[in-house]
PDB file of N, CA and C in Angstrom:
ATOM      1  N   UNK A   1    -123.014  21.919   7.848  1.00  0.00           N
ATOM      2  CA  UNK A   1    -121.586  22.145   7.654  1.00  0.00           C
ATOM      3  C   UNK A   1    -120.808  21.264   8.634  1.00  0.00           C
ATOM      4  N   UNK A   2    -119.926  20.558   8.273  1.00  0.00           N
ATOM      5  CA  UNK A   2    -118.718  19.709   9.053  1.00  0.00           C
ATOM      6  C   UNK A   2    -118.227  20.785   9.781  1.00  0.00           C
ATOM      7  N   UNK A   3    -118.023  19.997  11.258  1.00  0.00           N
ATOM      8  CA  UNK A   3    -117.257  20.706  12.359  1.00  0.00           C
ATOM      9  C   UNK A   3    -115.473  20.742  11.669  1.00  0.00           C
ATOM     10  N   UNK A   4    -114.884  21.705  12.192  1.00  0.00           N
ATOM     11  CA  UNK A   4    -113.743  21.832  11.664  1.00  0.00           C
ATOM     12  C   UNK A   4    -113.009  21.615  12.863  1.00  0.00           C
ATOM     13  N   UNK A   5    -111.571  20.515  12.988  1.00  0.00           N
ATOM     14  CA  UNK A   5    -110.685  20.883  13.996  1.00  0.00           C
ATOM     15  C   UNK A   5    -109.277  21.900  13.826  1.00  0.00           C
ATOM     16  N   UNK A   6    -109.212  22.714  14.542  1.00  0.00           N
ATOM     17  CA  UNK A   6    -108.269  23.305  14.604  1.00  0.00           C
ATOM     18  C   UNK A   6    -106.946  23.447  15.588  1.00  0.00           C
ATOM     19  N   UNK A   7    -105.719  23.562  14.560  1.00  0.00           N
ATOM     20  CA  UNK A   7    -104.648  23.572  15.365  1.00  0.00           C
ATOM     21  C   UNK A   7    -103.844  25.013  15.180  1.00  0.00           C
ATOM     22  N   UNK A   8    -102.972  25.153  16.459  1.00  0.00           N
ATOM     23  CA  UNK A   8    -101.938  26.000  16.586  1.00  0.00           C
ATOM     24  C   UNK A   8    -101.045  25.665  16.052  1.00  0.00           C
ATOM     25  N   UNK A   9     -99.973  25.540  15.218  1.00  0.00           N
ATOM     26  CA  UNK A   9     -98.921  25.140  14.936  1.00  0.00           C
ATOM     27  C   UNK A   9     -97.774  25.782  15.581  1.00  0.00           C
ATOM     28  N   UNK A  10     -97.944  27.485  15.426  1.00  0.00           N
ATOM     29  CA  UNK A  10     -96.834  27.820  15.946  1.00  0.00           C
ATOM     30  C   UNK A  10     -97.146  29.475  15.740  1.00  0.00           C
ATOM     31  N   UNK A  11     -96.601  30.209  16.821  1.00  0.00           N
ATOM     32  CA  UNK A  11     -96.951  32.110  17.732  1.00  0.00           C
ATOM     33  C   UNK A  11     -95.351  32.384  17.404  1.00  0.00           C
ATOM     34  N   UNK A  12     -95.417  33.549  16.950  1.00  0.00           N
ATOM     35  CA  UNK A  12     -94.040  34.091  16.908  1.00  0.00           C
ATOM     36  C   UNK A  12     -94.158  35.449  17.590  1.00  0.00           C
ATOM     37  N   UNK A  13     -93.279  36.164  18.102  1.00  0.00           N
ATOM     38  CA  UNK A  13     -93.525  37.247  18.388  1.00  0.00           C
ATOM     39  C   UNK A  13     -92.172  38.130  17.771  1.00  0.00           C
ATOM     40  N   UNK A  14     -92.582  39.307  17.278  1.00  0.00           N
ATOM     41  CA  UNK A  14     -91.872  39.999  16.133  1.00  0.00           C
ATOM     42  C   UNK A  14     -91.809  41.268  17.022  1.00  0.00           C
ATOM     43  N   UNK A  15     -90.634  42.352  16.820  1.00  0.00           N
ATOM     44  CA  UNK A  15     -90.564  43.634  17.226  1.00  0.00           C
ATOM     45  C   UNK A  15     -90.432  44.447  16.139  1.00  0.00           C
ATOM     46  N   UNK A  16     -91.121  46.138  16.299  1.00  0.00           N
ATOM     47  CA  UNK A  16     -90.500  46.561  15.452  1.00  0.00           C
ATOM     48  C   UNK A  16     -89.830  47.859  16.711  1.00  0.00           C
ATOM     49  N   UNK A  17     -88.900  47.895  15.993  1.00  0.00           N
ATOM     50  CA  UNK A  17     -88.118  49.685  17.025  1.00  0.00           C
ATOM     51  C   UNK A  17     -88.116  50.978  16.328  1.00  0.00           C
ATOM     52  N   UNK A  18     -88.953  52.071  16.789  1.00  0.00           N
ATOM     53  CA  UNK A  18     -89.462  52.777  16.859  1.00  0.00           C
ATOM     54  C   UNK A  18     -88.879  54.014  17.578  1.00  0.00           C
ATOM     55  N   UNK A  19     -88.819  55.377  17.170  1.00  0.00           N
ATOM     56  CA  UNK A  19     -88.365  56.414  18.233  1.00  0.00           C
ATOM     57  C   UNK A  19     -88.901  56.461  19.364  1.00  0.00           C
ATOM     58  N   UNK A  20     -89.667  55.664  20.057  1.00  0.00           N
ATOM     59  CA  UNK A  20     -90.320  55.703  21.383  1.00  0.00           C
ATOM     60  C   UNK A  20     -89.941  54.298  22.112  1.00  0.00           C
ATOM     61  N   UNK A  21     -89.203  53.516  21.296  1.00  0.00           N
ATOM     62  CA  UNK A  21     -89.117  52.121  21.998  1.00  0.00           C
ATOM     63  C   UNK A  21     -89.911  50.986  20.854  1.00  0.00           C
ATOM     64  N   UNK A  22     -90.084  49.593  21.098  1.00  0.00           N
ATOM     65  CA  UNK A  22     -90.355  48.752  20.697  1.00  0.00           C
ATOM     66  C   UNK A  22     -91.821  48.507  20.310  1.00  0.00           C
ATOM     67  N   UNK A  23     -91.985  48.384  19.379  1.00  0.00           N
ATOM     68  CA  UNK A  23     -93.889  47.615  19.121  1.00  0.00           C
ATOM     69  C   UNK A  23     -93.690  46.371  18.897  1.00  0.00           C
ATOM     70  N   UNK A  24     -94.381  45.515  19.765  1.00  0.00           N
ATOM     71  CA  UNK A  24     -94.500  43.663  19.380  1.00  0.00           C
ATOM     72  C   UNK A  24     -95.423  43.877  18.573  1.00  0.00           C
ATOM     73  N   UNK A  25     -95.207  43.023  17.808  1.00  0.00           N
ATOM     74  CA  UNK A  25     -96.643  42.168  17.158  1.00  0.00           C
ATOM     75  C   UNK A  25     -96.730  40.346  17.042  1.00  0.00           C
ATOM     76  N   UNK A  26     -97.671  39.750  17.200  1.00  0.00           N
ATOM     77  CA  UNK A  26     -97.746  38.194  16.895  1.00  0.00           C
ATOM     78  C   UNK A  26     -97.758  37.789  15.827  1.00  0.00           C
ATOM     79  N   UNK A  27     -97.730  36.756  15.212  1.00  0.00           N
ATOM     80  CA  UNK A  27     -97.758  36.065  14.106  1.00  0.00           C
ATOM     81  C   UNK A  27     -97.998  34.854  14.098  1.00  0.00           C
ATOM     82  N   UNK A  28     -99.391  34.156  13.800  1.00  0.00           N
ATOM     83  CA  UNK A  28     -99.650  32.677  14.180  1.00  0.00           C
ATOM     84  C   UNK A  28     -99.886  31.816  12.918  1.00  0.00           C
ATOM     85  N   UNK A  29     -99.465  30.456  13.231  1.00  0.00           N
ATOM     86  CA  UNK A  29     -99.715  29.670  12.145  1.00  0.00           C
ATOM     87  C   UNK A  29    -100.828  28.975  12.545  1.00  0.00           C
ATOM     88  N   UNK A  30    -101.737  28.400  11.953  1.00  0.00           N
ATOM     89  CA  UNK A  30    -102.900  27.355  12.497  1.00  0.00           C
ATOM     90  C   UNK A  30    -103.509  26.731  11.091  1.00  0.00           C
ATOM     91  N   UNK A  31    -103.479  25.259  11.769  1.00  0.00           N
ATOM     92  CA  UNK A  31    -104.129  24.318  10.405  1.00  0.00           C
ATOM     93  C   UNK A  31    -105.307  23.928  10.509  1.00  0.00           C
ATOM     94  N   UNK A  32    -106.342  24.159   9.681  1.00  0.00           N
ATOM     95  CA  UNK A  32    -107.524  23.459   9.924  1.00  0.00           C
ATOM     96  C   UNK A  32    -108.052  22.668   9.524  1.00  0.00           C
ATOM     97  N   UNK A  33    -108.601  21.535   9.702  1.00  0.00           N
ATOM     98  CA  UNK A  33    -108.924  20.065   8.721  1.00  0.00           C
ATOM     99  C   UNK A  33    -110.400  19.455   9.358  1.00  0.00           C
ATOM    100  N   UNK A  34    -110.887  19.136   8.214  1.00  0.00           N
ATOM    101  CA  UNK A  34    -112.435  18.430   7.978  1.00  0.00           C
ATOM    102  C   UNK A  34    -112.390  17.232   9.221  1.00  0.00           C
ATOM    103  N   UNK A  35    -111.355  16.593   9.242  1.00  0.00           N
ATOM    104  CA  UNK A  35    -111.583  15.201   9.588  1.00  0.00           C
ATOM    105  C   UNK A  35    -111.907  14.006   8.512  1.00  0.00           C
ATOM    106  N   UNK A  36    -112.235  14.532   7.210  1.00  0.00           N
ATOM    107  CA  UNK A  36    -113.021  13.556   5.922  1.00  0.00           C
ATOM    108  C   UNK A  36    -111.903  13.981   5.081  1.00  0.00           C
ATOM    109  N   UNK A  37    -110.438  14.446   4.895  1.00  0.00           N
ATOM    110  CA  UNK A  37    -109.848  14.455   3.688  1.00  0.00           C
ATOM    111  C   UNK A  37    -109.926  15.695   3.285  1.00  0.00           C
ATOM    112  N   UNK A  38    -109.750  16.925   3.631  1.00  0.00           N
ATOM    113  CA  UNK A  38    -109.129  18.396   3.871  1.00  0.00           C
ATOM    114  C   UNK A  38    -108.971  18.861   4.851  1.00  0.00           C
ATOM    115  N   UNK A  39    -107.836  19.605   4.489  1.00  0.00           N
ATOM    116  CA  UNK A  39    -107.340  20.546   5.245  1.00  0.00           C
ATOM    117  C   UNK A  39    -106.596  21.615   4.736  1.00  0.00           C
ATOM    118  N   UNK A  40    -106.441  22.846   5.604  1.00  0.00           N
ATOM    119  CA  UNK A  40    -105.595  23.817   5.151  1.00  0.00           C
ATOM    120  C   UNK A  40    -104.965  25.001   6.129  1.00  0.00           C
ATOM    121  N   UNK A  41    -104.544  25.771   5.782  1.00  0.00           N
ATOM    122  CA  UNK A  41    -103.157  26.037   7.244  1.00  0.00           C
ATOM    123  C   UNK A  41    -103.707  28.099   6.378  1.00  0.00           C
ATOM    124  N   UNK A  42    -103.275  28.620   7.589  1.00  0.00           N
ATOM    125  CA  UNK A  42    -103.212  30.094   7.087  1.00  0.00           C
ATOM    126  C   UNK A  42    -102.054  31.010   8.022  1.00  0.00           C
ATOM    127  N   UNK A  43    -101.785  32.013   8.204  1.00  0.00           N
ATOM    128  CA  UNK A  43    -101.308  32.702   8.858  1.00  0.00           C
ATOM    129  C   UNK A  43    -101.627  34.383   8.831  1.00  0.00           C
ATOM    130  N   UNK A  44    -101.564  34.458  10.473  1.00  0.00           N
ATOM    131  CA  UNK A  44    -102.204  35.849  10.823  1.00  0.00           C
ATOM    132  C   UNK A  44    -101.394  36.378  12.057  1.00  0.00           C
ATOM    133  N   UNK A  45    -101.316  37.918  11.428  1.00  0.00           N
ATOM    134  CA  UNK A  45    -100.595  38.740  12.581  1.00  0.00           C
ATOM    135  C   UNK A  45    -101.190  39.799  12.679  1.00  0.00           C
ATOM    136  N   UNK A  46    -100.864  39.889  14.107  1.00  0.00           N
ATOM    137  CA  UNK A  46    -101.974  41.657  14.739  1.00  0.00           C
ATOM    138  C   UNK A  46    -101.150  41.528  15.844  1.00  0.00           C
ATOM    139  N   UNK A  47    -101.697  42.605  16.558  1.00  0.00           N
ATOM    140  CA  UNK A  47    -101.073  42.966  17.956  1.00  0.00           C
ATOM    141  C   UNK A  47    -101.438  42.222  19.012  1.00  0.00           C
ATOM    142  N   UNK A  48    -102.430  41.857  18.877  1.00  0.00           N
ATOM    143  CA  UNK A  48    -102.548  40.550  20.009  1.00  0.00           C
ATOM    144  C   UNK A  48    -102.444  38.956  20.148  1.00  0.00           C
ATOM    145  N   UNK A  49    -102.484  38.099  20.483  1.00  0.00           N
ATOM    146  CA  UNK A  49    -102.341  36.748  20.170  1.00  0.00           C
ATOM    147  C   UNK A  49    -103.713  36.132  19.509  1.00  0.00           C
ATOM    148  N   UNK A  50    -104.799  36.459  20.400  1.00  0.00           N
ATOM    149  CA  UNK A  50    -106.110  35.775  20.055  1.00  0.00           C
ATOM    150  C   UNK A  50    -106.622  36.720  18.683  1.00  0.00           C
ATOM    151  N   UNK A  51    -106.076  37.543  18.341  1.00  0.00           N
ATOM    152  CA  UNK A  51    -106.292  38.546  17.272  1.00  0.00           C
ATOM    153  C   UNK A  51    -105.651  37.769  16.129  1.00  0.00           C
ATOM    154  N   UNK A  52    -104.456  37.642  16.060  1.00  0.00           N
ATOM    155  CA  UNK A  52    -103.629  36.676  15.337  1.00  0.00           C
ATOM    156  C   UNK A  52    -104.195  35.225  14.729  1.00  0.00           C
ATOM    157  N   UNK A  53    -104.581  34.532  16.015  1.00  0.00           N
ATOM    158  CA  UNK A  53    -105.154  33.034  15.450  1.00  0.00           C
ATOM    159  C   UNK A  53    -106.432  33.205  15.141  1.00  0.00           C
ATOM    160  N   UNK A  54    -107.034  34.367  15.616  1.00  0.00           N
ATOM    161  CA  UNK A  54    -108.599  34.296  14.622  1.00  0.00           C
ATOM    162  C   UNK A  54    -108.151  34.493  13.141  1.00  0.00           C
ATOM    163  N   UNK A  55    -107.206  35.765  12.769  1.00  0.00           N
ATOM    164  CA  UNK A  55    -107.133  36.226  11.339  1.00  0.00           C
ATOM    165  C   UNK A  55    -106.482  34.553  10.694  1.00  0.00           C
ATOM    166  N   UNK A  56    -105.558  33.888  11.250  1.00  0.00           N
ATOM    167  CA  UNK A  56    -104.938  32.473  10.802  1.00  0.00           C
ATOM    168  C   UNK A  56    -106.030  31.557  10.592  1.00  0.00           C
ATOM    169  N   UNK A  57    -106.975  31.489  11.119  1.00  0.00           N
ATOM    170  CA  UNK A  57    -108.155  30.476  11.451  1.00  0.00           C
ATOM    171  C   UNK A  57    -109.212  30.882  10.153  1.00  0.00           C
ATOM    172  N   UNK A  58    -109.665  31.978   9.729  1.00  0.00           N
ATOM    173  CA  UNK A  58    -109.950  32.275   9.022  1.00  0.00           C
ATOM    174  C   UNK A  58    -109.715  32.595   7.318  1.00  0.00           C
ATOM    175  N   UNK A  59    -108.591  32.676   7.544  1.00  0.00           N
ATOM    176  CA  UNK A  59    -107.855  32.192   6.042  1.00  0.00           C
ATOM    177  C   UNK A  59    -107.490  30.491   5.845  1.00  0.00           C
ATOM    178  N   UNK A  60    -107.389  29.948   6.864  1.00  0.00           N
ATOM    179  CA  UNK A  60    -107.292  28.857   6.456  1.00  0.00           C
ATOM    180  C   UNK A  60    -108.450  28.274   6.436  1.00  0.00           C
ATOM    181  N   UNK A  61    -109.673  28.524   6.607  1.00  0.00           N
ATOM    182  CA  UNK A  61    -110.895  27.992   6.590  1.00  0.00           C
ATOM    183  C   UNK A  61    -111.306  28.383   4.850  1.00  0.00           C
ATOM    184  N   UNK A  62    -110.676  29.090   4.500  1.00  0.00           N
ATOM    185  CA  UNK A  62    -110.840  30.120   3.213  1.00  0.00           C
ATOM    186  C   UNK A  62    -109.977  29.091   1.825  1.00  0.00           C
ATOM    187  N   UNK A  63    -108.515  28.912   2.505  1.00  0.00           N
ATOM    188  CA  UNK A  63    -107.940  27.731   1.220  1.00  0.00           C
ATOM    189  C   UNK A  63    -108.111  26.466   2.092  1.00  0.00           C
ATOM    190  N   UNK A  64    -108.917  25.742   1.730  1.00  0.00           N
ATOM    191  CA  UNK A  64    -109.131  24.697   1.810  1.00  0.00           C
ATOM    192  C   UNK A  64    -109.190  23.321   0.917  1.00  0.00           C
ATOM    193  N   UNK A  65    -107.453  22.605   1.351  1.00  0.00           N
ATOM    194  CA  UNK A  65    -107.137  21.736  -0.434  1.00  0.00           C
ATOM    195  C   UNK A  65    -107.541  20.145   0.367  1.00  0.00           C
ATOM    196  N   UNK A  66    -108.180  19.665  -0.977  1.00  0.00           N
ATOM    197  CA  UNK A  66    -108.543  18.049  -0.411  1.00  0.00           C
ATOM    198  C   UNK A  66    -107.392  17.546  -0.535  1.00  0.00           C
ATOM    199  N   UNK A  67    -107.028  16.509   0.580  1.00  0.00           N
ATOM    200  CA  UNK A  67    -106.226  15.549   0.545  1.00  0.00           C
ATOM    201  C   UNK A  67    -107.112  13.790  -0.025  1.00  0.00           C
ATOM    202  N   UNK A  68    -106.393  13.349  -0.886  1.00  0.00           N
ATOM    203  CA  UNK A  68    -106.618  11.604  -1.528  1.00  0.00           C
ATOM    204  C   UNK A  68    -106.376  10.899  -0.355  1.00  0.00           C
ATOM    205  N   UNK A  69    -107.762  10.238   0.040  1.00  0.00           N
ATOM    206  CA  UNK A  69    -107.149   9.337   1.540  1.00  0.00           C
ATOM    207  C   UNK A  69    -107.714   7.969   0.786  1.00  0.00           C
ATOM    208  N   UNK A  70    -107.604   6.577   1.023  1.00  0.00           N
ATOM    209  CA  UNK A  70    -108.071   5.414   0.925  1.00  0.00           C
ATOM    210  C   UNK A  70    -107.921   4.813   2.266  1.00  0.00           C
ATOM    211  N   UNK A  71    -109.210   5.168   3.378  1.00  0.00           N
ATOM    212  CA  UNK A  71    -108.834   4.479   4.507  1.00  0.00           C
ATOM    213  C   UNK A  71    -108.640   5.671   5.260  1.00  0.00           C
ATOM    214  N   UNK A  72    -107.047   5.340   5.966  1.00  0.00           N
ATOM    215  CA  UNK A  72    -106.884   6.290   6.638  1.00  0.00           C
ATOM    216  C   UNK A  72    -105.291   6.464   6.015  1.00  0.00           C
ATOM    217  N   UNK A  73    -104.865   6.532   5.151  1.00  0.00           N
ATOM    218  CA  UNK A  73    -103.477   6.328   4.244  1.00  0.00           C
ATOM    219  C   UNK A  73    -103.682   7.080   3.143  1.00  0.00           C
ATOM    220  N   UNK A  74    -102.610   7.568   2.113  1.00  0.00           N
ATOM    221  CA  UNK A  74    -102.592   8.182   1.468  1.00  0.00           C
ATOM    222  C   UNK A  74    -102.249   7.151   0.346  1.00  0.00           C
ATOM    223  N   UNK A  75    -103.288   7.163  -1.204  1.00  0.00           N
ATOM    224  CA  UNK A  75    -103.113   6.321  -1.717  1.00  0.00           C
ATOM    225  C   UNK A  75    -101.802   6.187  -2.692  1.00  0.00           C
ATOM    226  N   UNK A  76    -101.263   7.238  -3.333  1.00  0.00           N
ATOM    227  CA  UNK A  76    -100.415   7.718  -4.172  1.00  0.00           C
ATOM    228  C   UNK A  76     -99.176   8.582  -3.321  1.00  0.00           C
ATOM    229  N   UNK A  77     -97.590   9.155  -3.610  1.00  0.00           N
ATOM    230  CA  UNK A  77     -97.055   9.808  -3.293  1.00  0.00           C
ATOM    231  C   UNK A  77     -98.082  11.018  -3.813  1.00  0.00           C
ATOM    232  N   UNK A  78     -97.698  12.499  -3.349  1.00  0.00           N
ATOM    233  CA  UNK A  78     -98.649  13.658  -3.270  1.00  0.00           C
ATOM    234  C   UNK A  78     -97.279  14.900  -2.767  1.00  0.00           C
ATOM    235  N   UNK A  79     -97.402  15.413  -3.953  1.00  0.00           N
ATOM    236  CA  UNK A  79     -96.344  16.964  -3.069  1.00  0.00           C
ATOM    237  C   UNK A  79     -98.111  17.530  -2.644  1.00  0.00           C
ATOM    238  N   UNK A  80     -98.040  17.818  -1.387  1.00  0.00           N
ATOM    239  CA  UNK A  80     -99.393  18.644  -0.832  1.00  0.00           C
ATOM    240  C   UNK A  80     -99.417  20.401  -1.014  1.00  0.00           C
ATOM    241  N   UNK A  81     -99.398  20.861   0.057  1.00  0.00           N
ATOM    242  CA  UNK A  81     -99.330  22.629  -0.157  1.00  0.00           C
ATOM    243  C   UNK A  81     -98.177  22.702   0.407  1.00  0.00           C
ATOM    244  N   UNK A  82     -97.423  23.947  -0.378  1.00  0.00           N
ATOM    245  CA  UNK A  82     -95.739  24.026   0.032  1.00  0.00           C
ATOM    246  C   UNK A  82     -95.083  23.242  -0.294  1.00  0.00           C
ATOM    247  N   UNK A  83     -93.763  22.722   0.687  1.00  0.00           N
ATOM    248  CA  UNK A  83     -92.707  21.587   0.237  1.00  0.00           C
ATOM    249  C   UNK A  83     -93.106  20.469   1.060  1.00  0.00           C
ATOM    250  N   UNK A  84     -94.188  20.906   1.470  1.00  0.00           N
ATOM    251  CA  UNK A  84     -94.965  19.011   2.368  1.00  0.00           C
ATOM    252  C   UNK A  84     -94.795  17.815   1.327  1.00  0.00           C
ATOM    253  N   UNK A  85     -94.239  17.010   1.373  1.00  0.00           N
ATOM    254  CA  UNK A  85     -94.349  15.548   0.603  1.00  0.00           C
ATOM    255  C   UNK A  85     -94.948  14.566   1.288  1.00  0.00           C
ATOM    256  N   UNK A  86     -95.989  14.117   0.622  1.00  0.00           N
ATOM    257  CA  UNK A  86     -96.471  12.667   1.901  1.00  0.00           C
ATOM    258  C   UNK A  86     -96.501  11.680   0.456  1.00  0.00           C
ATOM    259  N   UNK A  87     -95.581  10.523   1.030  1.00  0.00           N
ATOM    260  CA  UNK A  87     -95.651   9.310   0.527  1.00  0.00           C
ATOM    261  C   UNK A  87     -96.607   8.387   1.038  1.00  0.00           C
ATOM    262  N   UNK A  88     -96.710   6.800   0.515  1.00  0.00           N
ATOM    263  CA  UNK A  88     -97.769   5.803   0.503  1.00  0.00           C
ATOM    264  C   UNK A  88     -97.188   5.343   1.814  1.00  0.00           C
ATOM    265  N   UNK A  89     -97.942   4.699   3.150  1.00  0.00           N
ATOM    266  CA  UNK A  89     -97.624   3.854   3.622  1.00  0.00           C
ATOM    267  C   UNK A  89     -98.767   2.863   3.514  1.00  0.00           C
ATOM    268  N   UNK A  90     -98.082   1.802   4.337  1.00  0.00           N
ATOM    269  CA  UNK A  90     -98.983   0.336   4.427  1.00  0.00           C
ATOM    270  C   UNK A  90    -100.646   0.983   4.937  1.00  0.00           C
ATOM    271  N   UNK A  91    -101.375   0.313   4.503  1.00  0.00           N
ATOM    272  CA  UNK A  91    -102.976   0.297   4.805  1.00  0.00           C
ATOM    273  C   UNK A  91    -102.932   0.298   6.536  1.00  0.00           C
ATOM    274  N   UNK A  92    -103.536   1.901   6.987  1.00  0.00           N
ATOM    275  CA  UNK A  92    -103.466   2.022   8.352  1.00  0.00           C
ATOM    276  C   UNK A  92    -102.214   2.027   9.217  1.00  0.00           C
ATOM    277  N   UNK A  93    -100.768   2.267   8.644  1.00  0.00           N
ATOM    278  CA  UNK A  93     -99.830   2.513   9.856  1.00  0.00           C
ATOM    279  C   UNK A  93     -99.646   3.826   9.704  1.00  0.00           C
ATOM    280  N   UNK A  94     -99.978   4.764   8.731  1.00  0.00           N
ATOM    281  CA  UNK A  94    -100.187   6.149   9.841  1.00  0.00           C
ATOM    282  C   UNK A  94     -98.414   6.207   9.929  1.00  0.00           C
ATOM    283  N   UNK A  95     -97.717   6.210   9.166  1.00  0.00           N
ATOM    284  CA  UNK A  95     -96.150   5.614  10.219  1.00  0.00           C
ATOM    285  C   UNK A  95     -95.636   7.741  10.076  1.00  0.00           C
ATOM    286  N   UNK A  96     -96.201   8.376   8.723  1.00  0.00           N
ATOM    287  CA  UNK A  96     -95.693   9.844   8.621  1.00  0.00           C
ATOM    288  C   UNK A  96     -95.692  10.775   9.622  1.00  0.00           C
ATOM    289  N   UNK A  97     -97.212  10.521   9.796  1.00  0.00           N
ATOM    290  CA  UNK A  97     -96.939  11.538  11.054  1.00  0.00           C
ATOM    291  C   UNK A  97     -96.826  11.277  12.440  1.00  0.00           C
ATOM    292  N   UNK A  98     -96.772  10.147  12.782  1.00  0.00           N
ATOM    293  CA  UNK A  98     -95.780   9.592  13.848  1.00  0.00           C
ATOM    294  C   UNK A  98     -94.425  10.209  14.037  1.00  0.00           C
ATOM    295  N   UNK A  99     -93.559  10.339  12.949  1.00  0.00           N
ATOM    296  CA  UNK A  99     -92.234  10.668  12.839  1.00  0.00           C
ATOM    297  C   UNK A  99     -92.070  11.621  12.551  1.00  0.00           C
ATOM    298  N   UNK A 100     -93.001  12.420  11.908  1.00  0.00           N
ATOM    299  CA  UNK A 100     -92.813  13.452  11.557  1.00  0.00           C
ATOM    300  C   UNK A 100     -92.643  15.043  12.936  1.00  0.00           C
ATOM    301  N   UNK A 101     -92.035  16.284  12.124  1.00  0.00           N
ATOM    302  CA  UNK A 101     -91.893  17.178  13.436  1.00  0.00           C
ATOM    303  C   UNK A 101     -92.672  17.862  13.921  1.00  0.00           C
ATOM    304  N   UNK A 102     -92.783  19.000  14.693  1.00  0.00           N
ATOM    305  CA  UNK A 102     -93.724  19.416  15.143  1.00  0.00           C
ATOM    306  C   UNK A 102     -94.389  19.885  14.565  1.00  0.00           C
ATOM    307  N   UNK A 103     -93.884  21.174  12.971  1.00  0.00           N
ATOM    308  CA  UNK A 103     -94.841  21.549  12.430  1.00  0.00           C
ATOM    309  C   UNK A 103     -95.802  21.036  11.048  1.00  0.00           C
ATOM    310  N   UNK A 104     -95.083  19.972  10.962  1.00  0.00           N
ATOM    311  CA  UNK A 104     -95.724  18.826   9.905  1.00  0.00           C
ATOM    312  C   UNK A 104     -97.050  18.150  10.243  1.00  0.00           C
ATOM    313  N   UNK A 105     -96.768  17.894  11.690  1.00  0.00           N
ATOM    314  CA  UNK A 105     -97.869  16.959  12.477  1.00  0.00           C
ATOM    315  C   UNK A 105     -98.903  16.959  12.183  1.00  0.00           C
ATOM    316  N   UNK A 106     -99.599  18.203  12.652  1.00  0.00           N
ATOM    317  CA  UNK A 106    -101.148  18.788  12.870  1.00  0.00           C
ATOM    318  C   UNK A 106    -101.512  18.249  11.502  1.00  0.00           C
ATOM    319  N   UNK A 107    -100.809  19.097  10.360  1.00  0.00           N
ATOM    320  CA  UNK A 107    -101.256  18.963   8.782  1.00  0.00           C
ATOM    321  C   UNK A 107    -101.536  17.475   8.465  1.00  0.00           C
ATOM    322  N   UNK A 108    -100.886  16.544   8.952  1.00  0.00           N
ATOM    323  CA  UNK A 108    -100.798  15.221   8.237  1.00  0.00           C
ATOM    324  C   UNK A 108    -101.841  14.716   8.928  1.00  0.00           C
ATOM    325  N   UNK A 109    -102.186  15.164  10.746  1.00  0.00           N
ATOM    326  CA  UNK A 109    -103.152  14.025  10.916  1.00  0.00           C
ATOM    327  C   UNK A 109    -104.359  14.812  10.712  1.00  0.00           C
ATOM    328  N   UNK A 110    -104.988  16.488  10.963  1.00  0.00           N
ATOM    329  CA  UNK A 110    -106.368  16.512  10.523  1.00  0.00           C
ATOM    330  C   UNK A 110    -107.357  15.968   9.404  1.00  0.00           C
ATOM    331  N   UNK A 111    -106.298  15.794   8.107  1.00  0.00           N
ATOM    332  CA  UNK A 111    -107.344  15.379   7.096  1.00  0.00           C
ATOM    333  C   UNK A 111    -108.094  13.656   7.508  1.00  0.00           C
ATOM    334  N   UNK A 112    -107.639  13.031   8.600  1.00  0.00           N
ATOM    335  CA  UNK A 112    -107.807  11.774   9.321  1.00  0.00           C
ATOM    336  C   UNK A 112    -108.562  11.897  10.458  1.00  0.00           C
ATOM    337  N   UNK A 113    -109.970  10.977   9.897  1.00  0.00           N
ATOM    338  CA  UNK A 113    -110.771  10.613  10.785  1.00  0.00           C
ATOM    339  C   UNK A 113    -110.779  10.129  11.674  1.00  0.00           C
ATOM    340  N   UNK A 114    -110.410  10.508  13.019  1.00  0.00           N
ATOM    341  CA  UNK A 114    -110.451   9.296  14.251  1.00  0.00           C
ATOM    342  C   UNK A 114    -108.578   9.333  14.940  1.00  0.00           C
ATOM    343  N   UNK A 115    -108.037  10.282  14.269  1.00  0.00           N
ATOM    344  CA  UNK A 115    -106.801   9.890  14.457  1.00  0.00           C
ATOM    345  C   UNK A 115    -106.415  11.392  15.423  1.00  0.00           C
ATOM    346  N   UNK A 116    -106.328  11.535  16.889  1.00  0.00           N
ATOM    347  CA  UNK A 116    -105.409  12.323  17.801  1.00  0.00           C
ATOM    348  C   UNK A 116    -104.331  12.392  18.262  1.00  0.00           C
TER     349      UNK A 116
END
């Protein structure tokens, strides 16, 4: 089995209020990708943090969608999972997720071999 890398994307912390006062709970996003042309993202909430990114880590190990690479580029425009759009760039400039924001990042570069 291919090693999988995994990212945090992003921890929220949620309240609920209660006749005794407040209950937190977490909520984590995390993407996980082959390195060879998949990847996929999940989200998990529990009461603790490391509770959270295991349940996230595990669903996203679960939908796992191939991304079309030629190289290290995407050969065709592609709506991916959600409202992600990745268009064509030039052979090897990589230029998307360079520019892209924080929570786009992770997604665009795991399905890419060699690329941190």
């Amino acid at each position: 089995m291919n090693k999988l890398d995994e990212r945090v994307v992003h921890i929220a912390r949620t309240a609920k209020v209660l006749k005794g006062g407040r209950r937190f709970a977490f909520r984590a996003v995390v993407v996980v990708g082959d390195n060879h042309g998949q990847v996929g993202y999940g989200v998990g909430k529990a009461r603790e943090v490391p509770e959270a990114v295991r349940k996230a880590s595990d669903r996203a190990r679960k939908i796992m969608h191939p991304i079309p690479m030629v190289g290290t580029t995407i050969p065709h425009a592609a709506i991916a999972i959600s409202v992600l759009a990745a268009r064509v760039a030039s052979a090897g400039l990589c230029r998307y997720w360079r520019n892209s924001g924080g929570g786009v990042r992770p997604f665009l570069k795991l399905p890419v071999y060699g690329i941190s």
